[in-house]
PDB file of N, CA and C in Angstrom:
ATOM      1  N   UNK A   1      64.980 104.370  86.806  1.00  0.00           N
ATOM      2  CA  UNK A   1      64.158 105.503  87.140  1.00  0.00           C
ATOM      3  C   UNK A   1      62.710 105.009  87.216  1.00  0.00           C
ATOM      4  N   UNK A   2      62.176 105.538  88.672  1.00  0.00           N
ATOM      5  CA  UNK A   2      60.331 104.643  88.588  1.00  0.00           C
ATOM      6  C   UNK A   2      59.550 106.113  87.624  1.00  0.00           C
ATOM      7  N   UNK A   3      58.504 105.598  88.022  1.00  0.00           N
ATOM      8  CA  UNK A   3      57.286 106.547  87.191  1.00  0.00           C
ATOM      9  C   UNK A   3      57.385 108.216  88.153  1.00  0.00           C
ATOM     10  N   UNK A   4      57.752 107.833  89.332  1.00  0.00           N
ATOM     11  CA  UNK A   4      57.159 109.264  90.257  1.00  0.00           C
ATOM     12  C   UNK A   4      58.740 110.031  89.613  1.00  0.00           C
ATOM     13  N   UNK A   5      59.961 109.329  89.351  1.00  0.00           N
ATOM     14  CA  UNK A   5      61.276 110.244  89.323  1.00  0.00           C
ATOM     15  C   UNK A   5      60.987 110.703  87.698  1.00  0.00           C
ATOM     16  N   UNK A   6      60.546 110.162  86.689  1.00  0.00           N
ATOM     17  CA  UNK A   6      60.448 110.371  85.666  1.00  0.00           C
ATOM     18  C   UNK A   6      59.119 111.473  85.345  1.00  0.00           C
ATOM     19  N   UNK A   7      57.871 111.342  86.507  1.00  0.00           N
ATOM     20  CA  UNK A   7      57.220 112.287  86.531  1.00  0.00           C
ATOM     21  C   UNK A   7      57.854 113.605  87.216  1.00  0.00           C
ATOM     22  N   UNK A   8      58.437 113.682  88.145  1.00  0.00           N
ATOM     23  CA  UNK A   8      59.407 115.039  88.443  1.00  0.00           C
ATOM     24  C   UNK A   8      60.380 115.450  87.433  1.00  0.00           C
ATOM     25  N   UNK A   9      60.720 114.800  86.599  1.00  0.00           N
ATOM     26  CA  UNK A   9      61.911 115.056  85.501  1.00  0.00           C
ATOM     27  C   UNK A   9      61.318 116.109  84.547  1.00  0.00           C
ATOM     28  N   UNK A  10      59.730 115.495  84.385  1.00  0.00           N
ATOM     29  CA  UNK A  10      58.908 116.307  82.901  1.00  0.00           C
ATOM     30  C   UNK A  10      58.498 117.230  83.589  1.00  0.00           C
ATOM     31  N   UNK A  11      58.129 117.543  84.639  1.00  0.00           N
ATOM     32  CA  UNK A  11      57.687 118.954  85.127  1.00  0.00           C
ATOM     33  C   UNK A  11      59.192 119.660  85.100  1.00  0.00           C
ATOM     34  N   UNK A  12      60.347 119.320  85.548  1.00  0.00           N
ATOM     35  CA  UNK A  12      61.375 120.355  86.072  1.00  0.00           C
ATOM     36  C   UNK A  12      62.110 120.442  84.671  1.00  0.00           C
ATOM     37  N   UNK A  13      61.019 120.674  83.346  1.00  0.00           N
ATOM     38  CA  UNK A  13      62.017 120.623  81.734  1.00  0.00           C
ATOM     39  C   UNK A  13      62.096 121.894  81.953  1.00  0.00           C
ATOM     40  N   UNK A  14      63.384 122.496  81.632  1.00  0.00           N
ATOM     41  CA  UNK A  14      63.624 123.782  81.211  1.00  0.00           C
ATOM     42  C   UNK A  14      62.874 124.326  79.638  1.00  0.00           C
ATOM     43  N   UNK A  15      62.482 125.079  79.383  1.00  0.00           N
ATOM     44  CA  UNK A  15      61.949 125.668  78.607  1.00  0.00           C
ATOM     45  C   UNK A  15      63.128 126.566  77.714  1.00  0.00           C
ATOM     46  N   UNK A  16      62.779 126.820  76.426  1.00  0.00           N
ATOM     47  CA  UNK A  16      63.524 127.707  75.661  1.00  0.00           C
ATOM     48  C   UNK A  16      63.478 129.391  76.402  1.00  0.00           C
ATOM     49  N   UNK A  17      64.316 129.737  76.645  1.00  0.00           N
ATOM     50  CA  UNK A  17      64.304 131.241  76.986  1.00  0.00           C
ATOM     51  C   UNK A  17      64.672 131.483  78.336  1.00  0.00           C
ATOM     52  N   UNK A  18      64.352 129.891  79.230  1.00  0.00           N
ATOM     53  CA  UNK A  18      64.901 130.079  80.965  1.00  0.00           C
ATOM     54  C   UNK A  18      66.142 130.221  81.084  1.00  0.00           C
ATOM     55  N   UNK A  19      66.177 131.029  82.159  1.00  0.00           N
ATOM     56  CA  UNK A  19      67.435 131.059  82.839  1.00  0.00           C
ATOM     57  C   UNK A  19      67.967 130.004  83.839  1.00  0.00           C
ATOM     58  N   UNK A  20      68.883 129.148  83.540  1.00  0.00           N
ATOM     59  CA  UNK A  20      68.961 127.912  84.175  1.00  0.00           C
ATOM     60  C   UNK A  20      70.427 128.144  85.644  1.00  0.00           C
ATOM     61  N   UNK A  21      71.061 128.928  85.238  1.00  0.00           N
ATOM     62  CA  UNK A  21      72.197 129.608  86.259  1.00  0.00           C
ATOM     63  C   UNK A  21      72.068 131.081  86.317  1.00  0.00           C
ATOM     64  N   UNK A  22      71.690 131.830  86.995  1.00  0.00           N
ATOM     65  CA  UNK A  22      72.225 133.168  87.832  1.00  0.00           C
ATOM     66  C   UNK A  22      73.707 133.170  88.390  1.00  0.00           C
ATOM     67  N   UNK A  23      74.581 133.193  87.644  1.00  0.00           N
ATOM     68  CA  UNK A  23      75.991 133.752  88.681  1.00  0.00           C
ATOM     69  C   UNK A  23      76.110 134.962  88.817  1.00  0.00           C
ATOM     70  N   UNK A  24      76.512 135.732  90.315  1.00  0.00           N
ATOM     71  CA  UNK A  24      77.017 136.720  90.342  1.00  0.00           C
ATOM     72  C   UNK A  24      78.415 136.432  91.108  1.00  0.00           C
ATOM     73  N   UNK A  25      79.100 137.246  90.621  1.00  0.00           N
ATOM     74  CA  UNK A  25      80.535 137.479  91.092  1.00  0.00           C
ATOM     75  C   UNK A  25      81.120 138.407  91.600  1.00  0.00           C
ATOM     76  N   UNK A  26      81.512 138.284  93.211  1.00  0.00           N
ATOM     77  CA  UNK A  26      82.191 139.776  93.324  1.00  0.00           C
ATOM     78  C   UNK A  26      83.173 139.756  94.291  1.00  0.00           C
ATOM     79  N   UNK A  27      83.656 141.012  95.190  1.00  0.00           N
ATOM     80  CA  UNK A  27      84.395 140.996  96.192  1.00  0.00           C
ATOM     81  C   UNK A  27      84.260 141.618  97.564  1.00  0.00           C
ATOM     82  N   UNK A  28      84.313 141.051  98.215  1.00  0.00           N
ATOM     83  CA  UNK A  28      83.912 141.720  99.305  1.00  0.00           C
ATOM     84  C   UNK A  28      84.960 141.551 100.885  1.00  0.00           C
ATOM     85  N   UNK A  29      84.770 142.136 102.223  1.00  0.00           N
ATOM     86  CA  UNK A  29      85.396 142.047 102.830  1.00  0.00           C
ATOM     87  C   UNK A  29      84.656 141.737 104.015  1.00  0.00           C
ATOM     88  N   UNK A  30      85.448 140.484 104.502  1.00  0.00           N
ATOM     89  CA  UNK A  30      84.538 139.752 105.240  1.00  0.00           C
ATOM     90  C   UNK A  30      85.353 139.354 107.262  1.00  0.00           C
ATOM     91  N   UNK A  31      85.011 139.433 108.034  1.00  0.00           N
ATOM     92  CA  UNK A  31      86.261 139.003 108.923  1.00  0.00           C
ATOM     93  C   UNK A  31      85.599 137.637 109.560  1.00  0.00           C
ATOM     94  N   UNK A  32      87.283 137.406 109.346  1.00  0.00           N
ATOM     95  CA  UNK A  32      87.626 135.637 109.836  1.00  0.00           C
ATOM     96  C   UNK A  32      87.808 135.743 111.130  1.00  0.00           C
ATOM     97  N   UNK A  33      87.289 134.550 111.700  1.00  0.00           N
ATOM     98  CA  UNK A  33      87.796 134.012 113.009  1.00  0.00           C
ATOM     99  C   UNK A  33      89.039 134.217 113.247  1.00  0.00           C
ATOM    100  N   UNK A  34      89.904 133.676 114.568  1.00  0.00           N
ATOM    101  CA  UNK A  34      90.970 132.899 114.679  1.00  0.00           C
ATOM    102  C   UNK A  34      91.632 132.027 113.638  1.00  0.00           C
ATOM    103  N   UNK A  35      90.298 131.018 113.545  1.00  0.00           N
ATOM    104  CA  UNK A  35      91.151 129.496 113.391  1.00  0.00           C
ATOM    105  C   UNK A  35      90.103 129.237 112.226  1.00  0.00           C
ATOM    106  N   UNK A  36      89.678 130.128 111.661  1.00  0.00           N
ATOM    107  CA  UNK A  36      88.712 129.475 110.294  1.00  0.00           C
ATOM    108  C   UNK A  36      89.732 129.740 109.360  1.00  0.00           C
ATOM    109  N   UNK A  37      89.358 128.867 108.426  1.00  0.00           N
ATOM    110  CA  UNK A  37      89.967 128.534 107.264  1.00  0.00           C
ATOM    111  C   UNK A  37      88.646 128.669 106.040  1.00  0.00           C
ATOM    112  N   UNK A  38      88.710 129.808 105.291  1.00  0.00           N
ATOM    113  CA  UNK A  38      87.952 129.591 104.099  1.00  0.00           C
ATOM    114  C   UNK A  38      88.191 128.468 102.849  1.00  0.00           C
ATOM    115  N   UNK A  39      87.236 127.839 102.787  1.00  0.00           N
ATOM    116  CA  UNK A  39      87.479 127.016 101.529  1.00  0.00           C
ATOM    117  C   UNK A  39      86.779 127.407 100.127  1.00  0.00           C
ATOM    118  N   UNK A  40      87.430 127.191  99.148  1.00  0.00           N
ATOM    119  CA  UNK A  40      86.578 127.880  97.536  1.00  0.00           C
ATOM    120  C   UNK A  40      85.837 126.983  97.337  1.00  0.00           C
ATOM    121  N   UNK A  41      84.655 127.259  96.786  1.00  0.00           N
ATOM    122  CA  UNK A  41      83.540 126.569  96.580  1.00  0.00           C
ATOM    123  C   UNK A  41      84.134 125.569  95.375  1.00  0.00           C
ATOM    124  N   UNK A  42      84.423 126.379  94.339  1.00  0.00           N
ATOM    125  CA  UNK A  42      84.915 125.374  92.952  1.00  0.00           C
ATOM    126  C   UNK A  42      86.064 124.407  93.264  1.00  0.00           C
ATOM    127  N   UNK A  43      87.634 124.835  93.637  1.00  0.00           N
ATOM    128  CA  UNK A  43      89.047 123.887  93.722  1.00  0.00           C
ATOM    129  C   UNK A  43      88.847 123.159  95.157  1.00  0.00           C
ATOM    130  N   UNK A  44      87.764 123.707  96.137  1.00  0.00           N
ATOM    131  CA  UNK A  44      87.867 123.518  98.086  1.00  0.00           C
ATOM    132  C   UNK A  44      89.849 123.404  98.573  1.00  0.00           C
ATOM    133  N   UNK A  45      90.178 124.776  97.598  1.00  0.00           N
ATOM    134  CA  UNK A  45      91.564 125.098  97.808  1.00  0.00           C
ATOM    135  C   UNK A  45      91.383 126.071  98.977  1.00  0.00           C
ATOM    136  N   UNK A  46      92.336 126.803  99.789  1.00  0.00           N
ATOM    137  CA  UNK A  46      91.964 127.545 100.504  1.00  0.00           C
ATOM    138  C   UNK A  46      91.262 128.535  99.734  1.00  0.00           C
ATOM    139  N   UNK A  47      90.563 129.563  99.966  1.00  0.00           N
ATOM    140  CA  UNK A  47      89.890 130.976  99.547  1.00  0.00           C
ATOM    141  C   UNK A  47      90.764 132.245 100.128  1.00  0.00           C
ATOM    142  N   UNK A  48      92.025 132.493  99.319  1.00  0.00           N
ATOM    143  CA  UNK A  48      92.780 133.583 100.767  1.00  0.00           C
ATOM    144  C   UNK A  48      92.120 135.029  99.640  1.00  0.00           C
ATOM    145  N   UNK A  49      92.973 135.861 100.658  1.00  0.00           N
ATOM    146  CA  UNK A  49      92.459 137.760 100.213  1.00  0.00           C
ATOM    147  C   UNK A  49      93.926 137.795  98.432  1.00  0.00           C
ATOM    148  N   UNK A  50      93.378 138.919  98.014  1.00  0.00           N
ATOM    149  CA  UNK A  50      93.751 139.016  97.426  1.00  0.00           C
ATOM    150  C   UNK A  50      93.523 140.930  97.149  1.00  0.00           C
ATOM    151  N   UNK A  51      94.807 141.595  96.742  1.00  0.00           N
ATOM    152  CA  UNK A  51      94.383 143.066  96.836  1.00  0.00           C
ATOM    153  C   UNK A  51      93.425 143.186  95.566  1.00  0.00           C
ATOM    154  N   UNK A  52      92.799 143.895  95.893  1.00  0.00           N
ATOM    155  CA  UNK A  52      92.030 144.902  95.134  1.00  0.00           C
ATOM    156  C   UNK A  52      92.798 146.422  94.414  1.00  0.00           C
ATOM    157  N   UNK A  53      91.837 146.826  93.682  1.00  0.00           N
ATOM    158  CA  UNK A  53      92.627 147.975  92.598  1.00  0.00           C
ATOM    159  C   UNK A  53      93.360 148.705  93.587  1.00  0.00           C
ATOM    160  N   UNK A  54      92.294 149.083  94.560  1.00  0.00           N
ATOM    161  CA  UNK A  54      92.686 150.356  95.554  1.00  0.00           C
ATOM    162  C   UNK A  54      93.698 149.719  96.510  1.00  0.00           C
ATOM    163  N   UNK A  55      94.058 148.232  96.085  1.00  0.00           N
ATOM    164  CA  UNK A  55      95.402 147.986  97.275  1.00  0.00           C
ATOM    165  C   UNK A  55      94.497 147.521  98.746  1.00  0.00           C
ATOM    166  N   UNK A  56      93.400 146.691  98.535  1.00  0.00           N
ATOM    167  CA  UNK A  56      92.431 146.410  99.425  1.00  0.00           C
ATOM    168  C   UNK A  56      92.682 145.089  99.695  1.00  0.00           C
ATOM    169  N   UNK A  57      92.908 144.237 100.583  1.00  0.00           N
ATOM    170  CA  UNK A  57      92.556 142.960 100.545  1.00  0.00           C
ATOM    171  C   UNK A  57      90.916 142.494 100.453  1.00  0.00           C
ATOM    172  N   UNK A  58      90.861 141.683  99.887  1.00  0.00           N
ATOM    173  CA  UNK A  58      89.083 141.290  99.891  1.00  0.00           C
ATOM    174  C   UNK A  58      89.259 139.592  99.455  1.00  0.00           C
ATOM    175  N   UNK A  59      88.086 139.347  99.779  1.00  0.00           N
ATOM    176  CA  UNK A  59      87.447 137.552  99.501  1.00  0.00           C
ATOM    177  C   UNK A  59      86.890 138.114  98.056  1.00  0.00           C
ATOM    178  N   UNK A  60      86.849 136.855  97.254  1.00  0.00           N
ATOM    179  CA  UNK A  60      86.357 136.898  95.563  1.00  0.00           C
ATOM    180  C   UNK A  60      85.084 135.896  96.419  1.00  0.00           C
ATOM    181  N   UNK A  61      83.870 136.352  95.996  1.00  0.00           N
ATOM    182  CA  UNK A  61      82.512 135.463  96.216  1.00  0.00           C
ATOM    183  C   UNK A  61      82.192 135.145  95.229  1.00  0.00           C
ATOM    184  N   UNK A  62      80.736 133.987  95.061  1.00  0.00           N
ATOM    185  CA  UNK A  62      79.589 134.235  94.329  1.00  0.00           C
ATOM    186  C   UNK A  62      78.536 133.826  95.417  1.00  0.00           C
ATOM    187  N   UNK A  63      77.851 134.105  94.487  1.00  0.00           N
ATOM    188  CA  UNK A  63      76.027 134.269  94.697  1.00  0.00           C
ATOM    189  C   UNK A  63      75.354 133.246  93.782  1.00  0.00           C
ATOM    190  N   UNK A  64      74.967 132.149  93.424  1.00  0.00           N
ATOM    191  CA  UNK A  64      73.695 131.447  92.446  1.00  0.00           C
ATOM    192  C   UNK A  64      72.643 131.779  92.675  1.00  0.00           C
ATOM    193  N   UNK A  65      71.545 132.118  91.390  1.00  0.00           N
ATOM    194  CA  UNK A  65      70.260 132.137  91.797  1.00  0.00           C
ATOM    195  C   UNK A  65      70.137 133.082  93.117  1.00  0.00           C
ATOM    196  N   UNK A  66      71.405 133.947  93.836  1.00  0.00           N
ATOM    197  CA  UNK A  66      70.798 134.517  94.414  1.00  0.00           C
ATOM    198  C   UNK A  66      70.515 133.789  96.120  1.00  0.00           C
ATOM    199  N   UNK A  67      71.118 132.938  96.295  1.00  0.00           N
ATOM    200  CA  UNK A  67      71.261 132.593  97.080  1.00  0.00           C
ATOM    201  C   UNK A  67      72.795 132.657  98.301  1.00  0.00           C
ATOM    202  N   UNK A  68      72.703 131.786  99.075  1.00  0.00           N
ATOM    203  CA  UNK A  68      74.112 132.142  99.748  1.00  0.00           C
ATOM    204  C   UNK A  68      75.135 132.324  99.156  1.00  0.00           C
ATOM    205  N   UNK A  69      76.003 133.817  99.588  1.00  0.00           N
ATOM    206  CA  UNK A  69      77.483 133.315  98.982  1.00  0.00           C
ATOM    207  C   UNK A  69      78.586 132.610  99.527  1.00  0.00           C
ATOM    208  N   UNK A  70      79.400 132.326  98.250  1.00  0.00           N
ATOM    209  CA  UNK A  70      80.205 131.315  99.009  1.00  0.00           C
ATOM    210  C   UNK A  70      81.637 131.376  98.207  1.00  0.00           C
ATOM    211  N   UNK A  71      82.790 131.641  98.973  1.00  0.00           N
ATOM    212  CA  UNK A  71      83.947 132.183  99.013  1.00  0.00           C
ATOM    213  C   UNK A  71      84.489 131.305  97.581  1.00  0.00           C
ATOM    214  N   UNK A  72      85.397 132.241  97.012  1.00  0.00           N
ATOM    215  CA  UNK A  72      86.257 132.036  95.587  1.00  0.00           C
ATOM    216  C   UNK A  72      87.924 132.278  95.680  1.00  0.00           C
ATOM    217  N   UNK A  73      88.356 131.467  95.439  1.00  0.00           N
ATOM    218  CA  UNK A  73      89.750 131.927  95.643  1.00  0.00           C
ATOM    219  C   UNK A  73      90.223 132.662  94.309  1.00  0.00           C
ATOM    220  N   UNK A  74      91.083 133.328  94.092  1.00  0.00           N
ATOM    221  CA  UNK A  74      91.257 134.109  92.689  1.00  0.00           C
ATOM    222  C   UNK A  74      91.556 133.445  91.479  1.00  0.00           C
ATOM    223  N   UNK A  75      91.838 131.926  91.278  1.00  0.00           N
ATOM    224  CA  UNK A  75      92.378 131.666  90.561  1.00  0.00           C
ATOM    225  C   UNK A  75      90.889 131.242  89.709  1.00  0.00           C
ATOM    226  N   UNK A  76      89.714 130.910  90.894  1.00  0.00           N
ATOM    227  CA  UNK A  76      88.309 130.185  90.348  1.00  0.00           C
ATOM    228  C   UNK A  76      87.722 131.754  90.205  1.00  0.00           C
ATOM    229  N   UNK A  77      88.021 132.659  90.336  1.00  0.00           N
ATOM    230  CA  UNK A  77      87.367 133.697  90.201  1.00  0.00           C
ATOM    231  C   UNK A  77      87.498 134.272  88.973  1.00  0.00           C
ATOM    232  N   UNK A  78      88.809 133.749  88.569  1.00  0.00           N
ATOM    233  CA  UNK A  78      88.750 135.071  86.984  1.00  0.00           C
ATOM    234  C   UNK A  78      88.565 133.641  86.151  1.00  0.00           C
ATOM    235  N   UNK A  79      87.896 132.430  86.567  1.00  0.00           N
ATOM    236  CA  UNK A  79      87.641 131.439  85.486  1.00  0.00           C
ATOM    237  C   UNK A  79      86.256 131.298  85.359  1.00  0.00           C
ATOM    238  N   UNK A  80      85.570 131.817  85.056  1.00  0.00           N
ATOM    239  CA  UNK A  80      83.811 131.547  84.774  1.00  0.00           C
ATOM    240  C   UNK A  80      83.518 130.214  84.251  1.00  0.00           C
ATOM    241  N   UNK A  81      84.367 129.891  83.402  1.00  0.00           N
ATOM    242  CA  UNK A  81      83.519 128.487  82.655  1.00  0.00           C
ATOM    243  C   UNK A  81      84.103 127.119  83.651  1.00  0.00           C
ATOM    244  N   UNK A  82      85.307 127.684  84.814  1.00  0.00           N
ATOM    245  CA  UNK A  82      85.343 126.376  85.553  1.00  0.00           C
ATOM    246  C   UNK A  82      84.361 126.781  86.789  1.00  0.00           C
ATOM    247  N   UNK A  83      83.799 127.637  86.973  1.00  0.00           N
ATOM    248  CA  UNK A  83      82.535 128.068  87.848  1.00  0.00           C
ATOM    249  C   UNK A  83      81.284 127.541  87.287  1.00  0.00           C
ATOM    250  N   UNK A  84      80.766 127.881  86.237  1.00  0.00           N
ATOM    251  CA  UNK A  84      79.739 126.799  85.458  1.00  0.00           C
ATOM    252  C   UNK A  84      79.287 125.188  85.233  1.00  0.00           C
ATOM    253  N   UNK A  85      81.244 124.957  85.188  1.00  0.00           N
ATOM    254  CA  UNK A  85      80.954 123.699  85.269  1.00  0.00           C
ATOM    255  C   UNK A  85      81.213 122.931  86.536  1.00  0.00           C
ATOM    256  N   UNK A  86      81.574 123.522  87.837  1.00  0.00           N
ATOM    257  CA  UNK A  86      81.305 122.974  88.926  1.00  0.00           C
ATOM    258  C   UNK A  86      79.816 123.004  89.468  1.00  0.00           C
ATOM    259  N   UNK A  87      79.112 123.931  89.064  1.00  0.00           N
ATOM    260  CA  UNK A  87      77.806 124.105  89.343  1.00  0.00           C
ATOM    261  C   UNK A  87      76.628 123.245  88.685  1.00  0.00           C
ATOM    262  N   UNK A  88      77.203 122.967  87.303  1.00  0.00           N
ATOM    263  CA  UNK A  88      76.362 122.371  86.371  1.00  0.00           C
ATOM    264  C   UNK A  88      76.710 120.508  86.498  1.00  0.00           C
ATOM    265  N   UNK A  89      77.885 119.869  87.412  1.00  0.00           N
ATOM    266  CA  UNK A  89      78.296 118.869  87.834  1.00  0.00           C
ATOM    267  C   UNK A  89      78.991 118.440  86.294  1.00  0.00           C
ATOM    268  N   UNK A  90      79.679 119.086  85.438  1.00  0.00           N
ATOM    269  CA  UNK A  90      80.055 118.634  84.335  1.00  0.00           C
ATOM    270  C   UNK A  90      81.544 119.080  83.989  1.00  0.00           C
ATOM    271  N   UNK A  91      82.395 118.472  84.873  1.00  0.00           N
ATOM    272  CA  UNK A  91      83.985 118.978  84.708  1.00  0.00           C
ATOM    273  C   UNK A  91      84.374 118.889  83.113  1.00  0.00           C
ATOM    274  N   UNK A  92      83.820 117.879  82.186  1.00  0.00           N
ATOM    275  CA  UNK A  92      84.264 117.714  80.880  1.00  0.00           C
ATOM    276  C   UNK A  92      83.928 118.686  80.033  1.00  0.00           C
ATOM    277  N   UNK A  93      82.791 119.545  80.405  1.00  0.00           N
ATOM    278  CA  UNK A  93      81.868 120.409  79.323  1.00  0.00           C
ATOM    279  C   UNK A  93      82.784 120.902  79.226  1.00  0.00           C
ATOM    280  N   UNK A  94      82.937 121.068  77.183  1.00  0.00           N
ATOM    281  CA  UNK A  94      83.466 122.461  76.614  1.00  0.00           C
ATOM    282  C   UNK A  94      82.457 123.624  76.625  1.00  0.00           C
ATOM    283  N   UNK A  95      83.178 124.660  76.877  1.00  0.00           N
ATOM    284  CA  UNK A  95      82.006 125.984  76.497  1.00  0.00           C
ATOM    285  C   UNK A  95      83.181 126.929  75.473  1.00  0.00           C
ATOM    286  N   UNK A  96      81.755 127.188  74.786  1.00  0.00           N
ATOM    287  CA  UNK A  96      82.680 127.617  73.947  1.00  0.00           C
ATOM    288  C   UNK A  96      81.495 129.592  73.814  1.00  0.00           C
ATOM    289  N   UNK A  97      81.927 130.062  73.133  1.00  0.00           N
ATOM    290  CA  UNK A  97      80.881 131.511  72.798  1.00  0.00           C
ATOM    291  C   UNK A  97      79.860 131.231  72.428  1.00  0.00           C
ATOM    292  N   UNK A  98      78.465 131.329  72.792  1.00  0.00           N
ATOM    293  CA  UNK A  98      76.858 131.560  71.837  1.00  0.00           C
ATOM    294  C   UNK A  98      76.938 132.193  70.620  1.00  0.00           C
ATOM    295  N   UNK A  99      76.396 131.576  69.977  1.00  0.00           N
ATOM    296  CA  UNK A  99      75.859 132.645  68.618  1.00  0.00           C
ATOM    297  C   UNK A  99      74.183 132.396  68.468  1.00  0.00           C
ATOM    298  N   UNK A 100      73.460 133.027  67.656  1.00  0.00           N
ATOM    299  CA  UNK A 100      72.104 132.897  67.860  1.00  0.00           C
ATOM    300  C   UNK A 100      71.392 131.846  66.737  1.00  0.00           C
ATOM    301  N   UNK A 101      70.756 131.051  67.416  1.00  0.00           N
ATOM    302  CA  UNK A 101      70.331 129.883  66.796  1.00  0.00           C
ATOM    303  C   UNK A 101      69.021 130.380  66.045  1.00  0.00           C
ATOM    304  N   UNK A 102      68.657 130.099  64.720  1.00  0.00           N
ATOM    305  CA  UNK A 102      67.077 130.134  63.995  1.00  0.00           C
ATOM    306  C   UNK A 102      66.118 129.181  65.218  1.00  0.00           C
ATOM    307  N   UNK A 103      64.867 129.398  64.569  1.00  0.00           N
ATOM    308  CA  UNK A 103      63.877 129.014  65.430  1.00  0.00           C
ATOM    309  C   UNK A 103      63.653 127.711  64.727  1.00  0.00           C
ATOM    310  N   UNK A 104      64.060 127.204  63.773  1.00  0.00           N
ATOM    311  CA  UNK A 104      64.099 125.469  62.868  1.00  0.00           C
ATOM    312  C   UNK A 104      65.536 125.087  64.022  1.00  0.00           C
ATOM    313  N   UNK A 105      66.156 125.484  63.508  1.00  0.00           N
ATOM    314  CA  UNK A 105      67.797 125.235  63.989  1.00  0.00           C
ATOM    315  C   UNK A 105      67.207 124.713  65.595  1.00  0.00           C
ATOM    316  N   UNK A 106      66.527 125.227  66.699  1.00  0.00           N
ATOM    317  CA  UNK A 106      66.137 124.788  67.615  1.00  0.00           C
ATOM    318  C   UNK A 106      65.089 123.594  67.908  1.00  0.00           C
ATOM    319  N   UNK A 107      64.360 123.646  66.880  1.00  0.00           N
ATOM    320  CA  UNK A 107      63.482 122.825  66.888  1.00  0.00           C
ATOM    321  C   UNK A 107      64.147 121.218  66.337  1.00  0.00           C
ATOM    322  N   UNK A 108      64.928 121.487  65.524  1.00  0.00           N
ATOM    323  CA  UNK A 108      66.084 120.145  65.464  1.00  0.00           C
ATOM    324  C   UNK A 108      66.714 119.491  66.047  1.00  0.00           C
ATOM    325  N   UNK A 109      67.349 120.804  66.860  1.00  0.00           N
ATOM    326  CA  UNK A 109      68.086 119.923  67.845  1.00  0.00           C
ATOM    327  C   UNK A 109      66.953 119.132  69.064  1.00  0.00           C
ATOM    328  N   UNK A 110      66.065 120.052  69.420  1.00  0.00           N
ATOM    329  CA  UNK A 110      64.970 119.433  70.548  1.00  0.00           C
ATOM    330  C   UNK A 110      64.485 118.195  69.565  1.00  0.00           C
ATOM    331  N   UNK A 111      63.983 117.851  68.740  1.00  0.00           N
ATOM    332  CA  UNK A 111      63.860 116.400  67.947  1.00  0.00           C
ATOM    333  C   UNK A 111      64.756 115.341  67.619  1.00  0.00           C
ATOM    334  N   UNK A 112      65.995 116.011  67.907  1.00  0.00           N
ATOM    335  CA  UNK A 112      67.192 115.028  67.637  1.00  0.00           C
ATOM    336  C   UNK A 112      67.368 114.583  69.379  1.00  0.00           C
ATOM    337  N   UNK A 113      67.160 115.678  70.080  1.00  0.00           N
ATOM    338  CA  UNK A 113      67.009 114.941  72.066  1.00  0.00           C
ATOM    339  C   UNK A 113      65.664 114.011  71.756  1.00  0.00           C
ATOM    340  N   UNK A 114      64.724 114.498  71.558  1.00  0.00           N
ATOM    341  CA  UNK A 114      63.686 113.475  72.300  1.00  0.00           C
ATOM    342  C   UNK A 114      63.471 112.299  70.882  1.00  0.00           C
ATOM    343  N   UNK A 115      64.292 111.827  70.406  1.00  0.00           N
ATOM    344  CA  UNK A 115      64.799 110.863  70.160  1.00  0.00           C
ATOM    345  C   UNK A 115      65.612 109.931  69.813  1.00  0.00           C
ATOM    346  N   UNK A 116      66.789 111.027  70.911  1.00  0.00           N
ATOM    347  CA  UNK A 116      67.866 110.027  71.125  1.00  0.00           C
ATOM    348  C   UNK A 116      66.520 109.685  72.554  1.00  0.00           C
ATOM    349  N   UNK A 117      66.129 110.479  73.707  1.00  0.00           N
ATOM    350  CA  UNK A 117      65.373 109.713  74.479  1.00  0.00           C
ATOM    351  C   UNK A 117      64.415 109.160  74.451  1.00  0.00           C
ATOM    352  N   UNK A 118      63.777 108.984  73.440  1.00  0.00           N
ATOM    353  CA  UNK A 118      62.337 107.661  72.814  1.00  0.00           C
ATOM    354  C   UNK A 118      63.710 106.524  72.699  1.00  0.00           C
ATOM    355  N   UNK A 119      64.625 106.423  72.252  1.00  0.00           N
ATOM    356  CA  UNK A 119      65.108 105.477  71.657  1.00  0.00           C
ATOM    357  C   UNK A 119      65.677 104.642  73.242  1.00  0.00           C
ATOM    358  N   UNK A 120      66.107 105.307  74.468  1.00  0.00           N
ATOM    359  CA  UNK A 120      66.505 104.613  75.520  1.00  0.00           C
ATOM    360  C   UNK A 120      65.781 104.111  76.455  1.00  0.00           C
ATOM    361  N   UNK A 121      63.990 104.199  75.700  1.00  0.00           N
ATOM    362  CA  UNK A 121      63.323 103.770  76.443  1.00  0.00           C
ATOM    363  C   UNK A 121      62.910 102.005  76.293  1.00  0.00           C
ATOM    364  N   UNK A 122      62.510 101.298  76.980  1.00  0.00           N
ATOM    365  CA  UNK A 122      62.373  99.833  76.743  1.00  0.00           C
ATOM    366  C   UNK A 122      60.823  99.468  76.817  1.00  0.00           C
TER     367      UNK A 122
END
């Protein structure tokens, strides 16, 4: 890593309290071509319809941040934490439930990061 990638790294630190993912999730009804083939963003399995309560066929989407959506097949749809971790590039992450951390309890762990990273520096 040179000086300019390591200077973009310290500006783009997330801060305590940011929101680092926006997912929204939903369903909607969308029409296909002929010959398109939807692919799911998370498995790039096909994305087919699936009924709805009312006996609807619909596409399962999301939205990040609010940006484009992009088709879900049902099986990545009722899985949130394998949606997280395709987004977050971390297939291994466990997620497990939040509970609420003290304001020491945070400050530990941020001192136990920045020196495991003082320590990988040369």
């Amino acid at each position: 890593m040179n000086r300019y990638e390591r200077r973009a790294a310290r500006s783009r630190k997330v801060k305590v309290g940011d929101i680092i993912l926006e997912i929204r999730r939903g369903r909607c009804l969308m029409t296909q071509g002929n010959d398109a083939v939807l692919q799911c963003f998370v498995c790039h399995g096909p994305a087919t319809t699936w009924p709805d309560n009312d006996g609807t066929l619909r596409w399962g989407c999301i939205s990040v941040n609010g940006d484009d959506i992009r088709p879900l097949c049902e099986a990545c749809f009722n899985d949130e934490n394998g949606i997280a971790r395709k987004l977050l590039g971390a297939p291994d992450m466990v997620i497990t439930d939040g509970g609420v951390a003290s304001p020491e309890e945070v400050r530990e762990i941020a001192d136990a990061m920045r020196e495991r990273d003082d320590s990988s520096v040369h």
